[in-house]
Protein backbone atom coordinates (compact mmCIF):
# COMPACT_ATOMS: atom_id res chain seq x y z
CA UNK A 1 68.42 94.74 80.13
CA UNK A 2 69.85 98.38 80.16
CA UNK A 3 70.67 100.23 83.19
CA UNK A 4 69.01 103.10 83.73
CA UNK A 5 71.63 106.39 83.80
CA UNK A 6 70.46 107.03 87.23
CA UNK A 7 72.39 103.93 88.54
CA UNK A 8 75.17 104.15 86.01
CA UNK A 9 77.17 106.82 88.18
CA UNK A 10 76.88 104.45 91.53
CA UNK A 11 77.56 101.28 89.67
CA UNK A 12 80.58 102.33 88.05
CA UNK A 13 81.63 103.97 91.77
CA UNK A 14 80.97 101.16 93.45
CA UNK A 15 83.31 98.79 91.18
CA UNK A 16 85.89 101.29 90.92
CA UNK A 17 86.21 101.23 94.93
CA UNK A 18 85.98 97.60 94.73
CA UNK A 19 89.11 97.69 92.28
CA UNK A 20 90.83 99.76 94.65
CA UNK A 21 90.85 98.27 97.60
CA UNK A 22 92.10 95.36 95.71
CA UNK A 23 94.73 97.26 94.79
CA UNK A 24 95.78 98.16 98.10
CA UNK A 25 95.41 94.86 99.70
CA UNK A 26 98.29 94.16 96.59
CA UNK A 27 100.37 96.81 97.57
CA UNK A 28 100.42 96.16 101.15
CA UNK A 29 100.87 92.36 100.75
CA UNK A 30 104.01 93.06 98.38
CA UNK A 31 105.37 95.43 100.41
CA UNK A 32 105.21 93.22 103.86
CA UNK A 33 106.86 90.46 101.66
CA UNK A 34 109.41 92.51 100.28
CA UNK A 35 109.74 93.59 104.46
CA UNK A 36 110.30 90.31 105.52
CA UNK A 37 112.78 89.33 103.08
CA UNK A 38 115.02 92.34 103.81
CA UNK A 39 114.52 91.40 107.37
CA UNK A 40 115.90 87.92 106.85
CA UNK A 41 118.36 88.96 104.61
CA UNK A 42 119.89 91.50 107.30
CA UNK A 43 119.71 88.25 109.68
CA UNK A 44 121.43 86.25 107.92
CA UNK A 45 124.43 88.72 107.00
CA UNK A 46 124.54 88.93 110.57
CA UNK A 47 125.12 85.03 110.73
CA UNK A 48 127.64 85.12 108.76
CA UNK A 49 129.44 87.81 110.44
CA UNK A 50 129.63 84.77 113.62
CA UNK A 51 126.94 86.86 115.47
CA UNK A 52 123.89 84.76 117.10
CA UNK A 53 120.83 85.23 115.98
CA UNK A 54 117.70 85.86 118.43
């Protein structure tokens, strides 16, 4: 089965949207992680200081 050359240009679109917007979803999920860590890590240099947390 060969795809015609008509359909090649939309295929190949198509999947290399797909791939991107998996490759956001990556970015933003290690960037919210990375987030929260610095957020806990700022909380608990703050415990140790003797302040109480929230």
């Amino acid at each position: 089965m060969t795809i015609p050359n008509s359909l090649l240009g939309p295929i190949l679109g198509g999947l290399l949207g797909f791939l991107g917007a998996i490759g956001a979803a990556i970015v933003a999920f290690i960037l919210a992680q990375r987030d929260r860590v610095r957020r806990m890590n700022e909380e608990r240099i703050e415990d140790d200081r003797g302040h109480e947390l929230p």
